[in-house]
N, C-alpha and C. Protein backbone atom coordinates (compact mmCIF):
# COMPACT_ATOMS: atom_id res chain seq x y z
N UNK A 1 45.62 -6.28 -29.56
CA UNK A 1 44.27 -6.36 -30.08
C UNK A 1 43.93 -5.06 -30.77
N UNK A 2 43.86 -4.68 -31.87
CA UNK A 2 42.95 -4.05 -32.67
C UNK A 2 41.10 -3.67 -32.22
N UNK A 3 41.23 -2.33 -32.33
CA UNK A 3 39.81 -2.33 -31.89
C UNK A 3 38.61 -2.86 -32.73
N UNK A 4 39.41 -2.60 -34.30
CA UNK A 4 38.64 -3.41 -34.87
C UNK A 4 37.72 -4.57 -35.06
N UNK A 5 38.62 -5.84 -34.15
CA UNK A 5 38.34 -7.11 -34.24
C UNK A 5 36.96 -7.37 -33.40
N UNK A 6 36.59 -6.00 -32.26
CA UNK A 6 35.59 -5.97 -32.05
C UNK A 6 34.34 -5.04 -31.99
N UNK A 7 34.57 -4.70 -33.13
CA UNK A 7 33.58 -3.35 -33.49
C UNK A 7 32.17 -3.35 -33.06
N UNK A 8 32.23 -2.02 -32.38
CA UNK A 8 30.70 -1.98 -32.17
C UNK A 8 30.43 -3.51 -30.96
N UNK A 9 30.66 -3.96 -29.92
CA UNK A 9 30.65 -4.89 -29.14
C UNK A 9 29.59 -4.57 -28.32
N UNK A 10 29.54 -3.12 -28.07
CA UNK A 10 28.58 -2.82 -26.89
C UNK A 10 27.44 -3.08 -27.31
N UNK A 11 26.95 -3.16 -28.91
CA UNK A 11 25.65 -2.95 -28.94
C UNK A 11 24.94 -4.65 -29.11
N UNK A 12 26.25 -5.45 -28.87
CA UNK A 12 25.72 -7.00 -28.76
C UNK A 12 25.21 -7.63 -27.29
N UNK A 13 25.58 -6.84 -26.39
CA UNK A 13 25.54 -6.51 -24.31
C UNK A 13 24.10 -7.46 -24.43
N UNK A 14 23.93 -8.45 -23.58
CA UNK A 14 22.74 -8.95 -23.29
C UNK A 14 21.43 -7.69 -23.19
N UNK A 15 21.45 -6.61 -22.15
CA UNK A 15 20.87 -5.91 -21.86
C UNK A 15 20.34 -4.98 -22.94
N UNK A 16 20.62 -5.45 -24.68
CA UNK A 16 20.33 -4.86 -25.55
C UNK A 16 18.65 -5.25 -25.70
N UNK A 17 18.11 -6.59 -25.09
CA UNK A 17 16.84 -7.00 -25.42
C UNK A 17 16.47 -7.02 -23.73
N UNK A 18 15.29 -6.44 -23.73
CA UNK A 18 15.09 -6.30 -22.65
C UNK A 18 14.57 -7.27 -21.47
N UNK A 19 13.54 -8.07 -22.18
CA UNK A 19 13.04 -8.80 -21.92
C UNK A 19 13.79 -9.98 -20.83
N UNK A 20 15.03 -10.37 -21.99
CA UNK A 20 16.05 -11.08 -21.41
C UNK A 20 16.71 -10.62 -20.07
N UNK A 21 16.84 -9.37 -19.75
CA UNK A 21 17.94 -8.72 -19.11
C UNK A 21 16.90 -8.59 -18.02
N UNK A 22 15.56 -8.27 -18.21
CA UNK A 22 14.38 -8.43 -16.93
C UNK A 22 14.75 -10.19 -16.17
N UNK A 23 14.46 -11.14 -17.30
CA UNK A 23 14.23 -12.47 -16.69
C UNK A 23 15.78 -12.70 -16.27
N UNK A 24 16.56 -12.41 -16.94
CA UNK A 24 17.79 -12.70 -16.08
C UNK A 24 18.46 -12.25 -14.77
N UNK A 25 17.91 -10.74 -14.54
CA UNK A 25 18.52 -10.47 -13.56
C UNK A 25 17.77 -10.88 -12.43
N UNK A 26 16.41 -11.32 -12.57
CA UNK A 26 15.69 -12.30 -11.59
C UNK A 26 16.63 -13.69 -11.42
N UNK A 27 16.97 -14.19 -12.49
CA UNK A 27 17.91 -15.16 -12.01
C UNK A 27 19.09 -15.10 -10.73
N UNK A 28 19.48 -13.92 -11.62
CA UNK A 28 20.88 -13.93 -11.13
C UNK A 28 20.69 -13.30 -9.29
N UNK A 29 19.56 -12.56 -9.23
CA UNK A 29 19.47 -12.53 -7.68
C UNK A 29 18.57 -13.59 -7.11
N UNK A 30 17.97 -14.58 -7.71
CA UNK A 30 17.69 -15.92 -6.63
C UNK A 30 19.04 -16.47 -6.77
N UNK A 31 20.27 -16.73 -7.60
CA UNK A 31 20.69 -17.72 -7.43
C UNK A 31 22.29 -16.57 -6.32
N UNK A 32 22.32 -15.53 -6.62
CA UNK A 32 23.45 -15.00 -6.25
C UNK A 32 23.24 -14.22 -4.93
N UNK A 33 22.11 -14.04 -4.69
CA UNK A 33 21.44 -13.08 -3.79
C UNK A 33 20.65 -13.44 -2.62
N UNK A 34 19.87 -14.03 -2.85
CA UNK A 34 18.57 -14.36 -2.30
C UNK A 34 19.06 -15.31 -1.23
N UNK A 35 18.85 -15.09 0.34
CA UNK A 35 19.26 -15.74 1.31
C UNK A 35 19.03 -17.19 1.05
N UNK A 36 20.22 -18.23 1.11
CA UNK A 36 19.98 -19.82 1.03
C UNK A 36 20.78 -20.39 1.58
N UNK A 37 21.13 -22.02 1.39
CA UNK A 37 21.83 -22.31 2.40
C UNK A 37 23.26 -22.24 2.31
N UNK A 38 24.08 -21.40 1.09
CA UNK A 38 25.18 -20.75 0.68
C UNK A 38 25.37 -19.37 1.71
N UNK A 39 26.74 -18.85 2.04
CA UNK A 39 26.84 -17.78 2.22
C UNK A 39 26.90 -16.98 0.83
N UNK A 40 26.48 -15.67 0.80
CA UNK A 40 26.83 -15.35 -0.49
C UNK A 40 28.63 -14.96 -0.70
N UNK A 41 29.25 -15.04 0.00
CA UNK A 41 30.57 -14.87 -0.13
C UNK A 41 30.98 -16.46 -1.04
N UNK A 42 30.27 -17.68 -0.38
CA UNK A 42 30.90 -18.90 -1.33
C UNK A 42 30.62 -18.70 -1.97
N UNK A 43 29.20 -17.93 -2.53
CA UNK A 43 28.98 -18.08 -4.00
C UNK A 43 29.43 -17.56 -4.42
N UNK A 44 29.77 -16.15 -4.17
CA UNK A 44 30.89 -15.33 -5.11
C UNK A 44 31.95 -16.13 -5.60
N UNK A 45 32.30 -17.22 -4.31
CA UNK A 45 33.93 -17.88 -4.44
C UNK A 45 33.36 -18.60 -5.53
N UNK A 46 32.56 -19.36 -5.69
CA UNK A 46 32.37 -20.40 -6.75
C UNK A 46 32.20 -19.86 -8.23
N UNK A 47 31.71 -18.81 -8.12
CA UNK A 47 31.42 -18.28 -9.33
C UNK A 47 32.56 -17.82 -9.83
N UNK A 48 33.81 -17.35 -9.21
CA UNK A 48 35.18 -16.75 -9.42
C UNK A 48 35.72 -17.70 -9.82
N UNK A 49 35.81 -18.94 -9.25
CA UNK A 49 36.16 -20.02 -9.50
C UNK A 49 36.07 -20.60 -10.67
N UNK A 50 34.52 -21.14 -11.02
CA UNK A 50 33.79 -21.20 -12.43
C UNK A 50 34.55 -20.61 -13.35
N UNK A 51 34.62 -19.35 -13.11
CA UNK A 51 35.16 -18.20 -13.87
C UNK A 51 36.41 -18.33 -14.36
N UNK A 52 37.31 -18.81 -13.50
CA UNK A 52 38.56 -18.85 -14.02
C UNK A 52 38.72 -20.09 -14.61
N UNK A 53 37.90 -21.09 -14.28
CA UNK A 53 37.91 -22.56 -15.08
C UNK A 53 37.47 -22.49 -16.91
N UNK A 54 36.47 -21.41 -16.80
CA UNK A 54 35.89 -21.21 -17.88
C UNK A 54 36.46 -20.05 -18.96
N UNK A 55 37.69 -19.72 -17.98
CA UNK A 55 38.71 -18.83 -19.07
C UNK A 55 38.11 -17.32 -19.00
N UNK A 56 37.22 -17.13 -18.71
CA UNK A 56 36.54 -15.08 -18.79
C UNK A 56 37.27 -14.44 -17.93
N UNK A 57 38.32 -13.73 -18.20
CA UNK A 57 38.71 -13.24 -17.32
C UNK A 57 38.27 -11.98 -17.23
N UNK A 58 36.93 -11.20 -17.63
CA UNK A 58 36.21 -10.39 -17.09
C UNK A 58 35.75 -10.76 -16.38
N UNK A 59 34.73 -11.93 -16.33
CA UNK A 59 34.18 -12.50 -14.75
C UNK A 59 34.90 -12.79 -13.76
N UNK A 60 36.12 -12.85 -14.13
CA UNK A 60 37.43 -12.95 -13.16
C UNK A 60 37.10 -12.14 -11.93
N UNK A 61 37.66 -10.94 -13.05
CA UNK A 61 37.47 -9.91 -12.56
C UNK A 61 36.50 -8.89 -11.84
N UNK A 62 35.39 -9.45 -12.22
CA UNK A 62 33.80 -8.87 -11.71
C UNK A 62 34.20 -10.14 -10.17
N UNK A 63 34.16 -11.03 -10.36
CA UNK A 63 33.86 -11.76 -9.42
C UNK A 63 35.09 -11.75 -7.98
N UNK A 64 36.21 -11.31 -8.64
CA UNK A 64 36.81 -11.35 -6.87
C UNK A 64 36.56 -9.90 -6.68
N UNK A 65 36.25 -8.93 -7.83
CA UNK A 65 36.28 -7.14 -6.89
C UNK A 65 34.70 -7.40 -6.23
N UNK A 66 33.92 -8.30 -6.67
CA UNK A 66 32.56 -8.16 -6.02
C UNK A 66 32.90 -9.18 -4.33
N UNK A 67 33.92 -9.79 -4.34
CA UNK A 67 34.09 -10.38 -3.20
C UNK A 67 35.06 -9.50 -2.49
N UNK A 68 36.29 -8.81 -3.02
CA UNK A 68 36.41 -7.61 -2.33
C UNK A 68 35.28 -6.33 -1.95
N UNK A 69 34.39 -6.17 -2.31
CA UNK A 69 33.46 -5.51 -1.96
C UNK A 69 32.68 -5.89 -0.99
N UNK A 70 32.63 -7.16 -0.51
CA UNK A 70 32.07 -7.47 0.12
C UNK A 70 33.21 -8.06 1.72
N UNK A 71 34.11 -7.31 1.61
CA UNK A 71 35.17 -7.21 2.30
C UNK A 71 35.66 -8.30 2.92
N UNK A 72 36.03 -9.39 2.01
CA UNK A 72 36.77 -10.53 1.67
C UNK A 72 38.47 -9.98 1.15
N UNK A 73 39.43 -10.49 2.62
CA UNK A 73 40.48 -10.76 1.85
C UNK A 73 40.78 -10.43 1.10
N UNK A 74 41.70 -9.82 0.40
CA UNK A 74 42.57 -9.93 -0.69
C UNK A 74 43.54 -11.35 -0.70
N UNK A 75 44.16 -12.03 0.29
CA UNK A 75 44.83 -13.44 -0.02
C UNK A 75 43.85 -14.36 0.21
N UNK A 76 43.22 -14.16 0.81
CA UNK A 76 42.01 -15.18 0.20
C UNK A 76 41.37 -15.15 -1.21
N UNK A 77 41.25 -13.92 -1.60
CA UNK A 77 40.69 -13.61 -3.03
C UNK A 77 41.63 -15.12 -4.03
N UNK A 78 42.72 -13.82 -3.83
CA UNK A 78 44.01 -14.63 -4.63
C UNK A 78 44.13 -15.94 -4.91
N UNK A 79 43.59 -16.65 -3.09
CA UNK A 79 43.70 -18.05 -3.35
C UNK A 79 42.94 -18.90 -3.74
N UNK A 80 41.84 -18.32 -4.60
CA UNK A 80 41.23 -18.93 -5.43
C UNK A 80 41.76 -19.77 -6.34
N UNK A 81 42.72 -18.96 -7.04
CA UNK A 81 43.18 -18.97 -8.34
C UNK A 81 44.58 -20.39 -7.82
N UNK A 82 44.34 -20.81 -6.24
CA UNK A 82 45.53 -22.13 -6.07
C UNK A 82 44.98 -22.49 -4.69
N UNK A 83 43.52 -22.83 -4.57
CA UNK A 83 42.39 -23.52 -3.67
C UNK A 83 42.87 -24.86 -2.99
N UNK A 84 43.82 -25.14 -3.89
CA UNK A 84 44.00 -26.56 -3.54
C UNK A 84 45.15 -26.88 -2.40
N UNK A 85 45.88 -25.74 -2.97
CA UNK A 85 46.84 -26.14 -1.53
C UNK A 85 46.82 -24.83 -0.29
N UNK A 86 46.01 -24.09 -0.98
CA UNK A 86 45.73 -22.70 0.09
C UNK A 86 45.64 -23.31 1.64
N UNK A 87 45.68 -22.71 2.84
CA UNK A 87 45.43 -23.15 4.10
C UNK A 87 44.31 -22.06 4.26
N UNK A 88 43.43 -21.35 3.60
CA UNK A 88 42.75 -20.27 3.13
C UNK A 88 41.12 -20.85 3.89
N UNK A 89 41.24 -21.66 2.51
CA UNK A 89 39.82 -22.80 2.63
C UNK A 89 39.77 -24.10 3.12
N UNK A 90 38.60 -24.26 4.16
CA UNK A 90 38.42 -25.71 4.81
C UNK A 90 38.41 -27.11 3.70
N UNK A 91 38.59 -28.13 4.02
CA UNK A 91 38.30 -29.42 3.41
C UNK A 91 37.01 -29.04 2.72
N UNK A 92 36.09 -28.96 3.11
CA UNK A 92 34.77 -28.21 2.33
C UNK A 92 34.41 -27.22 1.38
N UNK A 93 35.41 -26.52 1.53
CA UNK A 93 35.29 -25.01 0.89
C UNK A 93 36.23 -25.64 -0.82
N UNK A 94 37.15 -26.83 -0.35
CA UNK A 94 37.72 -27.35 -1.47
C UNK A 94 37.03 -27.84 -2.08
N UNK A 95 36.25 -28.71 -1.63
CA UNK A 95 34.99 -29.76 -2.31
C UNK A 95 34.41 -28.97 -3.22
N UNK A 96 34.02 -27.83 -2.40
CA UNK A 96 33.02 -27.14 -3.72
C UNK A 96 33.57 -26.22 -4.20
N UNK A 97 34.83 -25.57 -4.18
CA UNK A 97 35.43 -24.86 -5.49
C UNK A 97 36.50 -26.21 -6.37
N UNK A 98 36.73 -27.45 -5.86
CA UNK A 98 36.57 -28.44 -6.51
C UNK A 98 35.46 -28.74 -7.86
N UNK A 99 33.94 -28.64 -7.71
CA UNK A 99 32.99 -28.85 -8.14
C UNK A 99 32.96 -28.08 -9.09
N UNK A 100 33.06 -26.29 -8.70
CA UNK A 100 32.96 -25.68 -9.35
C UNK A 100 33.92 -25.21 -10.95
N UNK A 101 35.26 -25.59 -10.43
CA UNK A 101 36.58 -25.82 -11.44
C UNK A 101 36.46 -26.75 -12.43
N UNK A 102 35.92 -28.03 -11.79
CA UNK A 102 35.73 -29.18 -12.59
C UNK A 102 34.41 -29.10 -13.70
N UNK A 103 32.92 -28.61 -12.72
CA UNK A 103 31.77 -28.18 -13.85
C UNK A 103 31.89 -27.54 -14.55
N UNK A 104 32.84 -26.70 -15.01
CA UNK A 104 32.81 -25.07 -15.86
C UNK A 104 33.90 -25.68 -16.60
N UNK A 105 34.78 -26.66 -16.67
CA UNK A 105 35.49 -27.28 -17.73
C UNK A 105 34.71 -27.12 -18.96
N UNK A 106 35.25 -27.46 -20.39
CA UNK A 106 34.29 -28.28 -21.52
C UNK A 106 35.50 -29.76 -22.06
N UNK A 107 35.25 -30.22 -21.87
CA UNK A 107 34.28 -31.01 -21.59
C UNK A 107 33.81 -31.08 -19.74
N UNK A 108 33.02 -31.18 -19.60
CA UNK A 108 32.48 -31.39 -17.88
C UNK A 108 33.33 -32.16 -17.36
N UNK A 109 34.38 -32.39 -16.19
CA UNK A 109 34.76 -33.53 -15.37
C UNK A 109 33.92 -33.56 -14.33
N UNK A 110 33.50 -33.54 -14.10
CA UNK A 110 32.72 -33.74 -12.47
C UNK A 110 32.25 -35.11 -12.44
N UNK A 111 32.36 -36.07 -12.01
CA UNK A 111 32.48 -37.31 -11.59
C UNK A 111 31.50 -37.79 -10.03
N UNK A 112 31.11 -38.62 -10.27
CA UNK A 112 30.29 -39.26 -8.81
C UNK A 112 31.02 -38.68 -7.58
N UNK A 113 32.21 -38.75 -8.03
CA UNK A 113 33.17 -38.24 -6.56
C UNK A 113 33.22 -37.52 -5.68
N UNK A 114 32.96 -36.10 -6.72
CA UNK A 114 32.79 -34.99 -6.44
C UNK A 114 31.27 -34.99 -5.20
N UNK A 115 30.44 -35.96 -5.88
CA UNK A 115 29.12 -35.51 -4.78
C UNK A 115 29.55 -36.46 -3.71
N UNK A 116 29.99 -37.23 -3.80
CA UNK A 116 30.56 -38.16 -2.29
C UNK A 116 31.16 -37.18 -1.67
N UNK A 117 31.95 -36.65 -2.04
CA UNK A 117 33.26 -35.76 -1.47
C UNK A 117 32.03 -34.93 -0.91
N UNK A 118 31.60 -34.07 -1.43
CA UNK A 118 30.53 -32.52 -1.06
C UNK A 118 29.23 -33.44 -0.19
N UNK A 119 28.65 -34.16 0.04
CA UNK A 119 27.82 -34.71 0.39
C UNK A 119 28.22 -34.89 2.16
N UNK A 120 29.59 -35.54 2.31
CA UNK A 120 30.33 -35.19 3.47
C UNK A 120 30.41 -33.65 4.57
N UNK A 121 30.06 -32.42 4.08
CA UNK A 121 29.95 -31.28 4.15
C UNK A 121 28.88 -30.83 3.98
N UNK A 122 28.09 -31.26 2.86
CA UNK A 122 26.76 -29.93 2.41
C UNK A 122 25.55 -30.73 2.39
N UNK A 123 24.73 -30.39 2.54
CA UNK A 123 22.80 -30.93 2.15
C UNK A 123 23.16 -31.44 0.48
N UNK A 124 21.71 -31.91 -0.02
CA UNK A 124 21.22 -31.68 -1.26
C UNK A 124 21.42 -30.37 -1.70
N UNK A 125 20.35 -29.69 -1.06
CA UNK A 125 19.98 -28.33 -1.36
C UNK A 125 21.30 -27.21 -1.82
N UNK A 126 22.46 -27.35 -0.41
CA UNK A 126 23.29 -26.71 -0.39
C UNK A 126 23.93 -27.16 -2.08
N UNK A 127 23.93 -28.10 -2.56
CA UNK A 127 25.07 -28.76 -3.62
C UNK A 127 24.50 -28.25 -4.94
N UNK A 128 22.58 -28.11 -4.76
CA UNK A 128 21.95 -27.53 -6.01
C UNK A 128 22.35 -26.62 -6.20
N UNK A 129 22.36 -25.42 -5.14
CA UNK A 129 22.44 -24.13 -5.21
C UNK A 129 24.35 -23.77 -5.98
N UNK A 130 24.74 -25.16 -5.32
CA UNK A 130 26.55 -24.63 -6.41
C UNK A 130 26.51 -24.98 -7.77
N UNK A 131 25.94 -26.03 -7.85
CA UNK A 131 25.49 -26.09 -9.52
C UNK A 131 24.99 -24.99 -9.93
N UNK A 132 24.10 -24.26 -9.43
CA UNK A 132 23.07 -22.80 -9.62
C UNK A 132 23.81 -22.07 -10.10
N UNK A 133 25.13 -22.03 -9.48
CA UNK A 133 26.06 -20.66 -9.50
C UNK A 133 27.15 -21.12 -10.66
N UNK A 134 27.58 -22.11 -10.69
CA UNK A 134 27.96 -23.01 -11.59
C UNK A 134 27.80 -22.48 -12.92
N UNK A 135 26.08 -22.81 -13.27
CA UNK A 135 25.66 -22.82 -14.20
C UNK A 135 25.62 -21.31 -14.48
N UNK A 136 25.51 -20.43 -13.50
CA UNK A 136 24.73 -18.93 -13.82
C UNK A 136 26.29 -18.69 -14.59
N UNK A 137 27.19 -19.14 -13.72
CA UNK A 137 28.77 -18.64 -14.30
C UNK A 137 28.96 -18.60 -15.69
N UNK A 138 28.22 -20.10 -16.09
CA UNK A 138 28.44 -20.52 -17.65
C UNK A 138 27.75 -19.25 -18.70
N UNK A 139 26.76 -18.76 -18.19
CA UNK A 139 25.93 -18.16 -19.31
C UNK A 139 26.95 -16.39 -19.10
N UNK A 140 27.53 -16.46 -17.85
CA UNK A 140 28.05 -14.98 -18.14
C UNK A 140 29.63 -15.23 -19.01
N UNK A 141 30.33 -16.41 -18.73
CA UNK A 141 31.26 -16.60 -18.97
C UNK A 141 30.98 -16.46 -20.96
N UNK A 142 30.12 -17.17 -21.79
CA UNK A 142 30.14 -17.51 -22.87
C UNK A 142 30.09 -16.18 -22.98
N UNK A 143 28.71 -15.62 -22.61
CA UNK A 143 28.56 -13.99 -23.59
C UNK A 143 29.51 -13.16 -23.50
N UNK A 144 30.46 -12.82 -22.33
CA UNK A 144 30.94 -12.31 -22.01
C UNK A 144 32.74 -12.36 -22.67
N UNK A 145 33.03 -13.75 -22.97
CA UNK A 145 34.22 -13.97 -23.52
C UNK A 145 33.86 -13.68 -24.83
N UNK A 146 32.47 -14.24 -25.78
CA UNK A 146 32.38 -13.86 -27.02
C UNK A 146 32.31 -12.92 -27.39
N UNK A 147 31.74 -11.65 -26.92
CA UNK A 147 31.63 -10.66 -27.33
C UNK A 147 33.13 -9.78 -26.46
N UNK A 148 34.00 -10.57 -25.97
CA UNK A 148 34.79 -9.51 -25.15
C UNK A 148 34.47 -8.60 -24.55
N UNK A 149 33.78 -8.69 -23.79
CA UNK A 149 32.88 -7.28 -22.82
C UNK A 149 34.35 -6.72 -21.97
N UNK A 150 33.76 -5.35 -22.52
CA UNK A 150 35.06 -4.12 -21.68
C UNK A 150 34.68 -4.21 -20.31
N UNK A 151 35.98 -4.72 -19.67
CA UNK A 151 35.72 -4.49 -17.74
C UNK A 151 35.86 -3.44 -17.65
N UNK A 152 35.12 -2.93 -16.68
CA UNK A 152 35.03 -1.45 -16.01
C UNK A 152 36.44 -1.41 -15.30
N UNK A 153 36.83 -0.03 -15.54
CA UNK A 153 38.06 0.26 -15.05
C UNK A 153 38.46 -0.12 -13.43
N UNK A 154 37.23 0.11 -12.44
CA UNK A 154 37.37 -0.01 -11.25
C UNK A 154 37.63 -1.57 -11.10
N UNK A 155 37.59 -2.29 -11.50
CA UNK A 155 37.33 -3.77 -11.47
C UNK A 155 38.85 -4.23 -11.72
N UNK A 156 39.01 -3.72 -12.95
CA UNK A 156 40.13 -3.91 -13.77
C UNK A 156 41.33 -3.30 -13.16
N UNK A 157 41.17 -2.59 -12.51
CA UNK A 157 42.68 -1.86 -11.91
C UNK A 157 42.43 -2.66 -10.62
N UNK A 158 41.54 -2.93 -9.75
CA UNK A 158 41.71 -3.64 -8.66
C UNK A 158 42.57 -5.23 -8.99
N UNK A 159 41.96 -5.99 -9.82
CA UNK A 159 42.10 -7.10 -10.81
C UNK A 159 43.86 -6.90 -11.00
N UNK A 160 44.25 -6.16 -11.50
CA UNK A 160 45.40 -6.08 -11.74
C UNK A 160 46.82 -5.72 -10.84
N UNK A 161 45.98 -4.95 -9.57
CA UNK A 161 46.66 -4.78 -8.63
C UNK A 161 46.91 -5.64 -7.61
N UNK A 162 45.88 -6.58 -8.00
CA UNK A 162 45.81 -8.14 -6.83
C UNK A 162 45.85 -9.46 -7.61
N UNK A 163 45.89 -9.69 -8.49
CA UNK A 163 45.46 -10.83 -9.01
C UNK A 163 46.56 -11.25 -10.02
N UNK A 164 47.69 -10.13 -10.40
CA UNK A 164 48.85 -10.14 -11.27
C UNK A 164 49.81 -10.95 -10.78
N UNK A 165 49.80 -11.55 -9.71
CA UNK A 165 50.60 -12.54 -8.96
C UNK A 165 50.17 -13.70 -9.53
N UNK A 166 48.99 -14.17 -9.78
CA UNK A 166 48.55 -15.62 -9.61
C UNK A 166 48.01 -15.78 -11.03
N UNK A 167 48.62 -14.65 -11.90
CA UNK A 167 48.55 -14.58 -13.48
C UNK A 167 47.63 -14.13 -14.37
N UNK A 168 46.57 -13.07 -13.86
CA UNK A 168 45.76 -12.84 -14.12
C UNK A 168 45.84 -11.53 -15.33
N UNK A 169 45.04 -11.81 -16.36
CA UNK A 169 45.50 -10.51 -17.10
C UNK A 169 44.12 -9.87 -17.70
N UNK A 170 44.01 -8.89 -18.11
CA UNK A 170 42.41 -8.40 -18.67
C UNK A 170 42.42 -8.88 -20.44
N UNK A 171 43.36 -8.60 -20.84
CA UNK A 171 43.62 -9.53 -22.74
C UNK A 171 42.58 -8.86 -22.80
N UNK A 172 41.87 -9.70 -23.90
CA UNK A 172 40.67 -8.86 -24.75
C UNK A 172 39.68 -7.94 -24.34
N UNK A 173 39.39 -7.93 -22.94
CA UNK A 173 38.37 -7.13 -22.33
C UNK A 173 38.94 -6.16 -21.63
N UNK A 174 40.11 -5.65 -22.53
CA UNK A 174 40.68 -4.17 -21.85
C UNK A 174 39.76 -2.91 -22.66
N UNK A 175 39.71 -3.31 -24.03
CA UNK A 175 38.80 -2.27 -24.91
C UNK A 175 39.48 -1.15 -25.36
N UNK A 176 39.06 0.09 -25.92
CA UNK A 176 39.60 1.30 -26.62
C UNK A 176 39.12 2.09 -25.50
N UNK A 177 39.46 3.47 -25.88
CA UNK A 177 39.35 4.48 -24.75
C UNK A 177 37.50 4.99 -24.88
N UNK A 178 37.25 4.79 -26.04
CA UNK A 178 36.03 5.08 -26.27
C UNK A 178 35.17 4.16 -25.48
N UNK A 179 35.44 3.03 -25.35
CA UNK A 179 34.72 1.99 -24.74
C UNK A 179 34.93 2.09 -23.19
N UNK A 180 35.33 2.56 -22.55
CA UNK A 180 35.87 2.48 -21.12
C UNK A 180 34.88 2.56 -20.74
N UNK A 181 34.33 2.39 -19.15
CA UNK A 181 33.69 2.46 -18.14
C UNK A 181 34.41 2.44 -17.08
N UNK A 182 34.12 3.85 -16.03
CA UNK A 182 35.13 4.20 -15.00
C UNK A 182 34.61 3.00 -13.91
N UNK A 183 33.48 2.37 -13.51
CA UNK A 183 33.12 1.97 -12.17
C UNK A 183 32.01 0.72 -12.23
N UNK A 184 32.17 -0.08 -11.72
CA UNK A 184 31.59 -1.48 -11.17
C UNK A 184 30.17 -1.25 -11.41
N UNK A 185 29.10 -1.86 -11.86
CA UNK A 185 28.10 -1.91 -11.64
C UNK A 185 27.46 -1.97 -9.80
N UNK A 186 28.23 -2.62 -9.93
CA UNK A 186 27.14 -2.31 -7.85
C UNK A 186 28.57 -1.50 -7.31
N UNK A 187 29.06 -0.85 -7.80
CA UNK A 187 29.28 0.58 -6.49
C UNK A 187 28.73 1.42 -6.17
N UNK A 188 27.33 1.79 -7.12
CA UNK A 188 26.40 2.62 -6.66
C UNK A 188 25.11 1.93 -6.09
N UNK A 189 25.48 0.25 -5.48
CA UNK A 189 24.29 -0.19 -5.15
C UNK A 189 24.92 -1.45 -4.60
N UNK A 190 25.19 -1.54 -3.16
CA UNK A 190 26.26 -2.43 -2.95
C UNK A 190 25.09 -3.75 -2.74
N UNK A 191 23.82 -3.78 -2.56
CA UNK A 191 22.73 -5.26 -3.08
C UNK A 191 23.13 -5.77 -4.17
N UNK A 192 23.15 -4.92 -5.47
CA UNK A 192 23.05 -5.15 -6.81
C UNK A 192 24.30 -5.92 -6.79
N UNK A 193 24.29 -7.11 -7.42
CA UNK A 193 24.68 -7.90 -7.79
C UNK A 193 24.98 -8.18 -9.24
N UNK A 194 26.54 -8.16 -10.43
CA UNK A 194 26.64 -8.14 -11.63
C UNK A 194 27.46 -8.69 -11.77
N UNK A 195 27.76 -9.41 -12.86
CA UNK A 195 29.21 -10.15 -13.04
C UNK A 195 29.63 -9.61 -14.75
């Protein structure tokens, strides 16, 4: 990659308009944060999940070092990325990183099935709240792959030191040296919540 191809990237960052970056990060802590009937560790999982369905492998990457941060596994991390036959996650925990793999497709597969299947395991409520995360995934995944947002180094070397097994690579969101960032958004705020 040429640094060229993405010149000047930083100054496209959601957080360039403010307004947006106020109402969003209210989002992103009711749906990622805010005590519900999710642990926030699934949601991390789902959103990692999302993430890798939806191809960003910066959110990849934001999303299992924020579940390592939250001192989750490393082979559990991993077995995100092969949920299906892991002995990792319960029948349940499949259902809804099931849900989540399948919603973050384009075209959508998610099928009646899926809520039979999850309905067996979770509330209403519980199933909104994975769509929630689902969906929050989608809006970081687009901006984030379009503009190639540079992963922070801390993210990115963890990412690479755990996740290079199950094929994980940083590609476009490695950046130039000028662009680097040494450290995670919530390592100086382990609440704060960022993908």
């Amino acid at each position: 990659m040429t640094d060229s191809k993405y010149h000047d990237r930083q100054n496209l960052e959601f957080f360039r308009w403010p307004e947006l970056l106020q109402r969003f990060q209210s989002l992103v802590e009711l749906v990622m944060v805010t005590p519900g009937n999710l642990s926030r560790q699934l949601r991390s999982e789902l959103f990692t999940m999302a993430s890798l369905a939806g191809g960003c492998q910066h959110c990849q990457a934001h999303g299992a070092y924020t579940l390592h941060m939250m001192g989750v596994d490393p082979d559990r991390i991993r077995d995100i990325w092969r949920f299906e036959q892991s002995a990792q996650f319960s029948e349940a925990e499949r259902a809804a990183l099931r849900l989540a793999g399948d919603g973050a497709l384009v075209p959508n597969m998610v099928e009646p099935g899926h809520f039979a299947e999850l309905r067996r395991h979770y509330s209403d409520r519980q199933i909104v709240e994975m769509l929630a995360v689902i969906s929050l995934a989608g809006w970081y995944n687009r901006w984030n792959n379009s503009i190639a947002t540079v992963t922070d180094r801390e993210s990115a070397e963890w990412a690479e030191a755990n996740l290079k097994a199950v094929g994980w690579k940083l590609g476009k969101h490695a950046g130039a040296d000028h662009e680097q960032r040494r450290r995670h958004p919530r390592s100086t705020d382990p609440d704060r919540i960022e993908y």
